[in-house]
PDB file of N, CA and C in Angstrom:
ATOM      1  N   UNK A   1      87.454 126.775-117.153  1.00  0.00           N
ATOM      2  CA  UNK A   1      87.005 127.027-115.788  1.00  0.00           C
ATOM      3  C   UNK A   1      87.813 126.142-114.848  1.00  0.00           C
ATOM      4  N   UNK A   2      87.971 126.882-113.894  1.00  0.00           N
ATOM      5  CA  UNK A   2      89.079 125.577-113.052  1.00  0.00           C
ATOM      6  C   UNK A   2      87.832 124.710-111.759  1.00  0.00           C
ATOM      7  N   UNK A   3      88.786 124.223-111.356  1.00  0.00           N
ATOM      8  CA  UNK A   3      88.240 123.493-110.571  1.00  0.00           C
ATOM      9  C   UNK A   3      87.175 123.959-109.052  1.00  0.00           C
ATOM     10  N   UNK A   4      86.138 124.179-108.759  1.00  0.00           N
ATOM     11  CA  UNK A   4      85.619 125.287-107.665  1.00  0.00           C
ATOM     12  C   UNK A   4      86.112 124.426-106.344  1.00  0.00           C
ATOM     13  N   UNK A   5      86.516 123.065-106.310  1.00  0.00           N
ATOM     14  CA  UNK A   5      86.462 122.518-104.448  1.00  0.00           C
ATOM     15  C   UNK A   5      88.281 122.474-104.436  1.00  0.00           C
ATOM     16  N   UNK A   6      88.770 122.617-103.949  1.00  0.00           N
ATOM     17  CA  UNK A   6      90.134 122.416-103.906  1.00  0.00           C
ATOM     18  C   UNK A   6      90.951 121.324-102.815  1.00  0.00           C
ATOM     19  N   UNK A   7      91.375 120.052-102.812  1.00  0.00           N
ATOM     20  CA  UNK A   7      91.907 119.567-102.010  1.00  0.00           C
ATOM     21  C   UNK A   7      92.700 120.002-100.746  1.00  0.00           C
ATOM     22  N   UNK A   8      92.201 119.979 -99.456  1.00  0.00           N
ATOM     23  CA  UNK A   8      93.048 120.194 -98.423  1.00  0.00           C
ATOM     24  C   UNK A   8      93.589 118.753 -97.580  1.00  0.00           C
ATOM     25  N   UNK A   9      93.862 118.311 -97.677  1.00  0.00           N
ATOM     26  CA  UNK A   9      94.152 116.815 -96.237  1.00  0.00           C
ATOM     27  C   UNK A   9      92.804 116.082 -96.950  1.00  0.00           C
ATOM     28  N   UNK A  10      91.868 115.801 -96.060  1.00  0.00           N
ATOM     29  CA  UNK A  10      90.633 115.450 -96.129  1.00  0.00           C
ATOM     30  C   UNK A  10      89.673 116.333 -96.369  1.00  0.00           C
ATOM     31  N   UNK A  11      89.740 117.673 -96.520  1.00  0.00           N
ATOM     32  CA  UNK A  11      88.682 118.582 -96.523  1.00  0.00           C
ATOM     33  C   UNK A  11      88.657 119.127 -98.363  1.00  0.00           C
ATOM     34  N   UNK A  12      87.046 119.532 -99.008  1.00  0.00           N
ATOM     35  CA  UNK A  12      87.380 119.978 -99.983  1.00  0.00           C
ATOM     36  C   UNK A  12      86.976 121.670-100.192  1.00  0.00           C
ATOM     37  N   UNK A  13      87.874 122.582-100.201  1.00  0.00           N
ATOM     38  CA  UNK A  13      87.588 123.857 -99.693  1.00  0.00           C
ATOM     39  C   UNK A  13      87.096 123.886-101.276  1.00  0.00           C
ATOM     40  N   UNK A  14      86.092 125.363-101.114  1.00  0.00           N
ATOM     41  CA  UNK A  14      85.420 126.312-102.045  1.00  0.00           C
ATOM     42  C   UNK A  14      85.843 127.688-101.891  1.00  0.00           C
ATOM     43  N   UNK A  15      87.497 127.563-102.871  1.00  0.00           N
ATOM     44  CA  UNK A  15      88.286 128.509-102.489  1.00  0.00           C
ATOM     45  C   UNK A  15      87.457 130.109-103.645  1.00  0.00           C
ATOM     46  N   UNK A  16      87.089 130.011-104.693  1.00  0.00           N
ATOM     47  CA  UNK A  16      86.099 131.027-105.143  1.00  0.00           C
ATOM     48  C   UNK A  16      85.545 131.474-103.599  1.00  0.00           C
ATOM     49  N   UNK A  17      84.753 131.212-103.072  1.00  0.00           N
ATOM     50  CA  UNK A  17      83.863 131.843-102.010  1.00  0.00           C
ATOM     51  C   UNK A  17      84.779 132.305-100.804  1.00  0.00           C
ATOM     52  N   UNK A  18      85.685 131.012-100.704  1.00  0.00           N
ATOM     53  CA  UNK A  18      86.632 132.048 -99.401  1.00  0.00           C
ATOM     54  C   UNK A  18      87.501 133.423-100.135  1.00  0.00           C
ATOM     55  N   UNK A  19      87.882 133.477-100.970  1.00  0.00           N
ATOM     56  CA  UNK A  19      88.436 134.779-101.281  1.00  0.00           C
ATOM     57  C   UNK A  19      87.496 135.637-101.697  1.00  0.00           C
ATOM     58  N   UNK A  20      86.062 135.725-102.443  1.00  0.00           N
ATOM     59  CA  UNK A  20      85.051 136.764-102.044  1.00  0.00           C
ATOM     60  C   UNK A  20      84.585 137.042-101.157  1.00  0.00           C
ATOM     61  N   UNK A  21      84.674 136.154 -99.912  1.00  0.00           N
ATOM     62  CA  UNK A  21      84.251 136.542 -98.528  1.00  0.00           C
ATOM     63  C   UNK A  21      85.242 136.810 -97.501  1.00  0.00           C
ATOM     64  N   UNK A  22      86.485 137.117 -97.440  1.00  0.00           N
ATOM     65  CA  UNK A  22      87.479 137.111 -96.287  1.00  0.00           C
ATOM     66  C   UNK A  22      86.911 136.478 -94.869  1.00  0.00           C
ATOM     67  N   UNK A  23      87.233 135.579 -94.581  1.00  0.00           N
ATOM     68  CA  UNK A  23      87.100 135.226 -93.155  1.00  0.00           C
ATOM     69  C   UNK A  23      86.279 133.937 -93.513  1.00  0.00           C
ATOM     70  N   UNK A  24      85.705 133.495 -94.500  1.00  0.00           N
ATOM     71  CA  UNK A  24      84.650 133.021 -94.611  1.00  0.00           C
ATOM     72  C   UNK A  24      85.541 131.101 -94.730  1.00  0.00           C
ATOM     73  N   UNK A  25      85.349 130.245 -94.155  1.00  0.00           N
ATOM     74  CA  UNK A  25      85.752 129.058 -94.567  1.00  0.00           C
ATOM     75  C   UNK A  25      84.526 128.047 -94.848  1.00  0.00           C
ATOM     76  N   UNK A  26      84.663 127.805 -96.173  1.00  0.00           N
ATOM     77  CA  UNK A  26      83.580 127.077 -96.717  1.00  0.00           C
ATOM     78  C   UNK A  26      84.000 125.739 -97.843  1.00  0.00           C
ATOM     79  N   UNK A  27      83.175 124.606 -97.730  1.00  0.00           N
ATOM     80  CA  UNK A  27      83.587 123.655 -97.870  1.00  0.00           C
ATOM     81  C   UNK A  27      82.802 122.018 -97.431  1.00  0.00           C
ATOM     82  N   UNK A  28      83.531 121.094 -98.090  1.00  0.00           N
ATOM     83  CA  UNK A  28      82.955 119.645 -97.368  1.00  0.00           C
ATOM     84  C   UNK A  28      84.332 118.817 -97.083  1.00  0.00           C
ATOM     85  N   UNK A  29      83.892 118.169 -96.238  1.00  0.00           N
ATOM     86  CA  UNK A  29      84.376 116.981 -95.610  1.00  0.00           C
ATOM     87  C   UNK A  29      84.403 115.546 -96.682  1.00  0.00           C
ATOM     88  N   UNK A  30      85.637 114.677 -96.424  1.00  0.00           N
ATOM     89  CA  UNK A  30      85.328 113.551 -96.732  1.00  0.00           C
ATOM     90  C   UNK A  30      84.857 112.607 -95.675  1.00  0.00           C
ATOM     91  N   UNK A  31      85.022 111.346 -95.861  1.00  0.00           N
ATOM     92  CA  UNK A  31      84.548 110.155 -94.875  1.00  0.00           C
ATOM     93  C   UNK A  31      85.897 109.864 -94.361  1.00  0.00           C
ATOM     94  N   UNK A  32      86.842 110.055 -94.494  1.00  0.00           N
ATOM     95  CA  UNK A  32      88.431 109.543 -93.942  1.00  0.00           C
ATOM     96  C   UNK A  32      88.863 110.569 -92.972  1.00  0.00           C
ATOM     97  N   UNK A  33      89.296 109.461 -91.569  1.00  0.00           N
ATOM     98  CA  UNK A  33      90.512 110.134 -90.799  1.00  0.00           C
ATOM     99  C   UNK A  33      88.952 110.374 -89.228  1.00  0.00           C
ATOM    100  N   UNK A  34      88.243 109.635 -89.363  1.00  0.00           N
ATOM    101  CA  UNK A  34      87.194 109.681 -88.149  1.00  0.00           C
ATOM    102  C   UNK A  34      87.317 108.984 -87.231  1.00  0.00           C
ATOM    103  N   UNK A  35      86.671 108.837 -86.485  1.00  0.00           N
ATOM    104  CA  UNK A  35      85.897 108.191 -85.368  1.00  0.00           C
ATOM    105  C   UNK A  35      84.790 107.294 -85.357  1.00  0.00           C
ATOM    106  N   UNK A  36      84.229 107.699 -86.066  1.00  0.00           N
ATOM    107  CA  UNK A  36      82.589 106.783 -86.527  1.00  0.00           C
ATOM    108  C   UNK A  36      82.953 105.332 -87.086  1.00  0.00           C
ATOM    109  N   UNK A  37      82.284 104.426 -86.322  1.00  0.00           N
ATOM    110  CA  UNK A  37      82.233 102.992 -86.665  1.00  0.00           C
ATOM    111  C   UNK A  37      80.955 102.548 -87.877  1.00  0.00           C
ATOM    112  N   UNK A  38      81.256 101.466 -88.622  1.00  0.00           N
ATOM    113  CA  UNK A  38      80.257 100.999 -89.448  1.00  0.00           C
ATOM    114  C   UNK A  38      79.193 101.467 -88.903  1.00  0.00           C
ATOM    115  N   UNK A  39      78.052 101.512 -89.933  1.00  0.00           N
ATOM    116  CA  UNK A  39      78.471 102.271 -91.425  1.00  0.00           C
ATOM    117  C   UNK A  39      78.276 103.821 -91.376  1.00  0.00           C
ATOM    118  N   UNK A  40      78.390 104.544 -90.662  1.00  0.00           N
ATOM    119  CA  UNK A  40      78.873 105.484 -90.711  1.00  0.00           C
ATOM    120  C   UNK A  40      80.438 106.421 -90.510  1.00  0.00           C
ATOM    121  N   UNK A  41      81.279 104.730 -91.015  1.00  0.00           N
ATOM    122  CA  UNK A  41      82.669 105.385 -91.495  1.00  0.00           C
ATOM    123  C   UNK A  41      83.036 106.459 -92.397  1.00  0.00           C
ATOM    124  N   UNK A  42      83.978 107.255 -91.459  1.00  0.00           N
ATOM    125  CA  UNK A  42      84.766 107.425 -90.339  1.00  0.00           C
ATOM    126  C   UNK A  42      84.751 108.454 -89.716  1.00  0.00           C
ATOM    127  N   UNK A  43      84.221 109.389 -91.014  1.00  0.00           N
ATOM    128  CA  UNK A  43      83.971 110.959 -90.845  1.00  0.00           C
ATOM    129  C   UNK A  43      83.087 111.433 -90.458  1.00  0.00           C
ATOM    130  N   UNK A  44      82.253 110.664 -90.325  1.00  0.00           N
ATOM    131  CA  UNK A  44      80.548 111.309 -90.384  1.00  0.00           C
ATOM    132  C   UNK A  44      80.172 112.330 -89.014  1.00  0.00           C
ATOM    133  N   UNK A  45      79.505 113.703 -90.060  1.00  0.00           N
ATOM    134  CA  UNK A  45      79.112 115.102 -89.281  1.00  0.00           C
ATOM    135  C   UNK A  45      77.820 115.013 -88.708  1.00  0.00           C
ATOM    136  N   UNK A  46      76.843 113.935 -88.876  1.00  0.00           N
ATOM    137  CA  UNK A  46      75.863 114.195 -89.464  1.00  0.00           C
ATOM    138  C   UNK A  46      74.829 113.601 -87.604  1.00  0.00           C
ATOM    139  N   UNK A  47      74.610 114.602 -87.313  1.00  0.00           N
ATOM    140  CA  UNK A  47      74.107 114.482 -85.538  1.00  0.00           C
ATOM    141  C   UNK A  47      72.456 113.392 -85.957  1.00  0.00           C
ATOM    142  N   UNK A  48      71.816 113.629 -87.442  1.00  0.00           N
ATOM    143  CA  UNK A  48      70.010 113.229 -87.786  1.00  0.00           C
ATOM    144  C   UNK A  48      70.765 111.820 -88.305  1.00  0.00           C
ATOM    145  N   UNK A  49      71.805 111.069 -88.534  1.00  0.00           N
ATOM    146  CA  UNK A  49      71.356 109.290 -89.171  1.00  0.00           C
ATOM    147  C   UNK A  49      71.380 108.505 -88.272  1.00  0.00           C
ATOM    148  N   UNK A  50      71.818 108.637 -87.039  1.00  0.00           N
ATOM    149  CA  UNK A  50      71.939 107.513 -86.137  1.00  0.00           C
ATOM    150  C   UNK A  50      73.195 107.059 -85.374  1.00  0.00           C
ATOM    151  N   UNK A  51      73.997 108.140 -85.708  1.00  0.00           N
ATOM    152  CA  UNK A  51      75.246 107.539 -85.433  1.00  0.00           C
ATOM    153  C   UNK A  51      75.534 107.681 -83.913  1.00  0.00           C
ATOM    154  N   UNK A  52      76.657 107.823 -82.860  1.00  0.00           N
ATOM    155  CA  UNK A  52      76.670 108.106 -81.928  1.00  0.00           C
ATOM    156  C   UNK A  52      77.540 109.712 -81.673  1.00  0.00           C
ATOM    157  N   UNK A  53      76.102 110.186 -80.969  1.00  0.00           N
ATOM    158  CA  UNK A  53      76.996 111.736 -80.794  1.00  0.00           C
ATOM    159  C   UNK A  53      77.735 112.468 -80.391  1.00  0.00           C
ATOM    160  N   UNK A  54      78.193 111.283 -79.262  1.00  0.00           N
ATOM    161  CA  UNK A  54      79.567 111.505 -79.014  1.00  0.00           C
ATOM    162  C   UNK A  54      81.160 111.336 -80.495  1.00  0.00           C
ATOM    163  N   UNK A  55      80.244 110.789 -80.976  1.00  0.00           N
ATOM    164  CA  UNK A  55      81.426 109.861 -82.362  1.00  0.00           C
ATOM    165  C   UNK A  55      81.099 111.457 -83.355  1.00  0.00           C
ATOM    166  N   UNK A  56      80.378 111.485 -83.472  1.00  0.00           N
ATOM    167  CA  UNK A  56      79.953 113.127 -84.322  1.00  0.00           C
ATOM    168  C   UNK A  56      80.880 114.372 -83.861  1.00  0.00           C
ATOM    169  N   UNK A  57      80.521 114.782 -82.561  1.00  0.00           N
ATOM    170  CA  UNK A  57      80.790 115.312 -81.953  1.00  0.00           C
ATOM    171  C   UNK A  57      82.437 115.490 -81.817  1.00  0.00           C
ATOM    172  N   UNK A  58      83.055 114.486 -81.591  1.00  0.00           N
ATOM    173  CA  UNK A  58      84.759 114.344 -81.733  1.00  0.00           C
ATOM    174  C   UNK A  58      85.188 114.667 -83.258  1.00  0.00           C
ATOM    175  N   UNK A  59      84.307 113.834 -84.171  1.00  0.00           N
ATOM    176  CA  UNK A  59      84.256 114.653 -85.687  1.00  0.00           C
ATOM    177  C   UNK A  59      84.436 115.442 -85.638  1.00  0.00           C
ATOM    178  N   UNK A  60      83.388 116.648 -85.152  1.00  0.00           N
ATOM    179  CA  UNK A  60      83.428 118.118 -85.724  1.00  0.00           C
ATOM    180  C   UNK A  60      84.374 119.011 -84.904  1.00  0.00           C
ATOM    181  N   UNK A  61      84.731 118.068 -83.516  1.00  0.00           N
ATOM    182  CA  UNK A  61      86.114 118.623 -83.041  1.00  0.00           C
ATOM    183  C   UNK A  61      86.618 118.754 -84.090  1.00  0.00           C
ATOM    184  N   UNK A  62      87.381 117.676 -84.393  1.00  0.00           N
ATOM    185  CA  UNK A  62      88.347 117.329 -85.204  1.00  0.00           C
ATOM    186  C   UNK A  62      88.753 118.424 -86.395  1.00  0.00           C
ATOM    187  N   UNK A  63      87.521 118.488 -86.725  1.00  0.00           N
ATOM    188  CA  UNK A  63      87.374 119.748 -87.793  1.00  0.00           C
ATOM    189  C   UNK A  63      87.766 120.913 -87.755  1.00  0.00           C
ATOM    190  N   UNK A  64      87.251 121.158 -86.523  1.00  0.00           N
ATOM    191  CA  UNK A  64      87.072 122.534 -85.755  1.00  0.00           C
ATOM    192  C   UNK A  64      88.444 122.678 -85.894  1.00  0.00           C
ATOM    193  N   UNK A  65      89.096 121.567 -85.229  1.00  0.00           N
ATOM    194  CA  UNK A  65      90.804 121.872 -85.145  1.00  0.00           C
ATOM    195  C   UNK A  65      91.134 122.222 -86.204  1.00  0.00           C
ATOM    196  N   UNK A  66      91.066 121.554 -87.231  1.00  0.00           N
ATOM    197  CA  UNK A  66      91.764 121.590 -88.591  1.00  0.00           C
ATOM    198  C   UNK A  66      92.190 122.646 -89.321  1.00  0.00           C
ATOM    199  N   UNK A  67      90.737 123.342 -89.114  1.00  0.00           N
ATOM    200  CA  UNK A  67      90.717 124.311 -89.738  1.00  0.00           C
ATOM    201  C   UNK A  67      90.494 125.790 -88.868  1.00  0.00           C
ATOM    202  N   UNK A  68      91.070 125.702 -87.510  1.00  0.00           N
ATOM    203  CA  UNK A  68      91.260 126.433 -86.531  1.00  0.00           C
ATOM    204  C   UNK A  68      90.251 127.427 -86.593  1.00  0.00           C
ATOM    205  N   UNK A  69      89.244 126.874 -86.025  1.00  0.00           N
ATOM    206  CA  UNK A  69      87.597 127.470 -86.028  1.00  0.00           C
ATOM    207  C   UNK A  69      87.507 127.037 -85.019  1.00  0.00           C
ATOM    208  N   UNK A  70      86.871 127.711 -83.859  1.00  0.00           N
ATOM    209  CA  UNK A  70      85.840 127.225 -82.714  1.00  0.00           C
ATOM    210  C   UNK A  70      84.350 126.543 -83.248  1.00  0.00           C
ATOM    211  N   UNK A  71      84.401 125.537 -82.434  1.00  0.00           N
ATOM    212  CA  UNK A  71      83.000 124.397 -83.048  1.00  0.00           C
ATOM    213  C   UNK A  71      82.059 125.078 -82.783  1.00  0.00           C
ATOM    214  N   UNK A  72      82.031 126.091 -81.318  1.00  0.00           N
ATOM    215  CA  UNK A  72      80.600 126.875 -81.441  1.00  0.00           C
ATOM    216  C   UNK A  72      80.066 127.882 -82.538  1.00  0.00           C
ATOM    217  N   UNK A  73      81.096 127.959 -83.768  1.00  0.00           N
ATOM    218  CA  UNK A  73      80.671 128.853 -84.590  1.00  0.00           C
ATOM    219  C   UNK A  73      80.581 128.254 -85.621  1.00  0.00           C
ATOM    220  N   UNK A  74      80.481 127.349 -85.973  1.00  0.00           N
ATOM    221  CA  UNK A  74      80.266 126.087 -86.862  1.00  0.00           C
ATOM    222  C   UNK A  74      78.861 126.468 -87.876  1.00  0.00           C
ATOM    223  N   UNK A  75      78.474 126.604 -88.408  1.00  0.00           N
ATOM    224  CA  UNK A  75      77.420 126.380 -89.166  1.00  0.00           C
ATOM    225  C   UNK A  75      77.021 124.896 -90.208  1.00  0.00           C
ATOM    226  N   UNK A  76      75.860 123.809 -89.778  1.00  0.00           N
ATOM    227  CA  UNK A  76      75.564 122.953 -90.539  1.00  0.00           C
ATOM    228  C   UNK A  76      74.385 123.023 -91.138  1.00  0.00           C
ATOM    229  N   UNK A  77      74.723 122.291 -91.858  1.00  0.00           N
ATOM    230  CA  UNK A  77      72.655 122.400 -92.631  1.00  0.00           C
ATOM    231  C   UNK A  77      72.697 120.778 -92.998  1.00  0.00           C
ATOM    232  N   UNK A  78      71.002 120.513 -92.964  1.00  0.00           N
ATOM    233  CA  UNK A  78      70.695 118.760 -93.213  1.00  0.00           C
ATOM    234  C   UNK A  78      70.067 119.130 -94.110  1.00  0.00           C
ATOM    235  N   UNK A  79      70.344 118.090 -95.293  1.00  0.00           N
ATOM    236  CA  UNK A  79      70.280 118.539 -96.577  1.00  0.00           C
ATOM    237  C   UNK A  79      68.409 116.973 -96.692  1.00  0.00           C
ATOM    238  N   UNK A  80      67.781 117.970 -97.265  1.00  0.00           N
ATOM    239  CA  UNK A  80      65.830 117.601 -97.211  1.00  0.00           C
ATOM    240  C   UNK A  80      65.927 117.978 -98.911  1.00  0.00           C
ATOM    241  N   UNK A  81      65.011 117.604 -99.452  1.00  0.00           N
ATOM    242  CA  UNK A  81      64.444 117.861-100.724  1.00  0.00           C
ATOM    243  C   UNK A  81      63.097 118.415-100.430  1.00  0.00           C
ATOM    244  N   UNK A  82      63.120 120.081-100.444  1.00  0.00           N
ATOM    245  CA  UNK A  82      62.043 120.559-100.476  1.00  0.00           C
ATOM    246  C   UNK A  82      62.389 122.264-100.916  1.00  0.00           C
ATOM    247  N   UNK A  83      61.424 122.711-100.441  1.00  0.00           N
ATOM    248  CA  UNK A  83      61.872 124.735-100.699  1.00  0.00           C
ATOM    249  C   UNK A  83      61.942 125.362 -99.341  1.00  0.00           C
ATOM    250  N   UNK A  84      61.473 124.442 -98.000  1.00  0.00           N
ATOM    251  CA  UNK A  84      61.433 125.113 -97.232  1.00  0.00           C
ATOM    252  C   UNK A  84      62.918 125.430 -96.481  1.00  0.00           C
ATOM    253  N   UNK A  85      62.816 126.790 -95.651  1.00  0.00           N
ATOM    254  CA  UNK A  85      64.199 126.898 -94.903  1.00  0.00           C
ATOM    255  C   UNK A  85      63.859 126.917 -93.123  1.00  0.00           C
ATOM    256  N   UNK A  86      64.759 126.380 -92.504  1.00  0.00           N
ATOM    257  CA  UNK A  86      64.302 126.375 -90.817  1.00  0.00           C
ATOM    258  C   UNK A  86      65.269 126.156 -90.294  1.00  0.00           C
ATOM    259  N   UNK A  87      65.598 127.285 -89.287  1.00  0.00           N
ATOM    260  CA  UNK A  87      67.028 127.648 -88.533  1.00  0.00           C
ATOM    261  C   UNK A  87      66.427 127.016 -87.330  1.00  0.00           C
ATOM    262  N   UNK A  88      67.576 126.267 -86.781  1.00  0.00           N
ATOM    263  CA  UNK A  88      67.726 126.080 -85.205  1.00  0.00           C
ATOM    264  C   UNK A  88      68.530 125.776 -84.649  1.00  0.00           C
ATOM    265  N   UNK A  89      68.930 126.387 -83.556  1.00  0.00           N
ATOM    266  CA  UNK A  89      69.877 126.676 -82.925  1.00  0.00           C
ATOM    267  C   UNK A  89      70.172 125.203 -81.893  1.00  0.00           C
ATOM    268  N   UNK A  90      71.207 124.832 -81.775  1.00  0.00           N
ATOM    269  CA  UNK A  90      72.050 123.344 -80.889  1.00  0.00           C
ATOM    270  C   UNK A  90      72.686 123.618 -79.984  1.00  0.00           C
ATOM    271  N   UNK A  91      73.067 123.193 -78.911  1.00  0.00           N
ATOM    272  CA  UNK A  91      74.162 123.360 -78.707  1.00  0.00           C
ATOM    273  C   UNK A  91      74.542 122.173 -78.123  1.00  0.00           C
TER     274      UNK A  91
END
């Protein structure tokens, strides 16, 4: 079986799913190449730990660029230990 995340720069794509889905870019982030100061060095996406959201926010620019996506079409999820599911919309 090969490997499912595949190294890009800093990003680790889930190239299985982008070629069953055309269009679809899916994947995680590392912590390198951010904005975010201790301890949420450097990368951090994450708008719920505390960080500053402006520092987030230039993150997911950043991203956005990378991988030449508009940030308003971004999809995140905050990862809970439970069964429940709950969409809401940011902007």
């Amino acid at each position: 079986m090969s490997e499912p995340l595949q190294l890009n720069g800093n990003t680790l794509h889930i190239e299985k799913w982008e070629k069953k889905l055309p269009g679809l870019t899916a994947g995680f982030t590392s912590r390198c190449q951010g904005v975010s100061s201790l301890p949420f060095d450097s990368w951090n996406m994450g708008l719920h730990v505390g960080d500053k959201t402006a520092d987030v926010l230039e993150n997911r620019q950043r991203l956005a660029d990378k991988v030449r996506m508009p940030l308003e079409s971004f999809v995140a999820g905050e990862q809970v230990h439970g069964t429940e599911i709950k969409k809401n919309r940011t902007r």
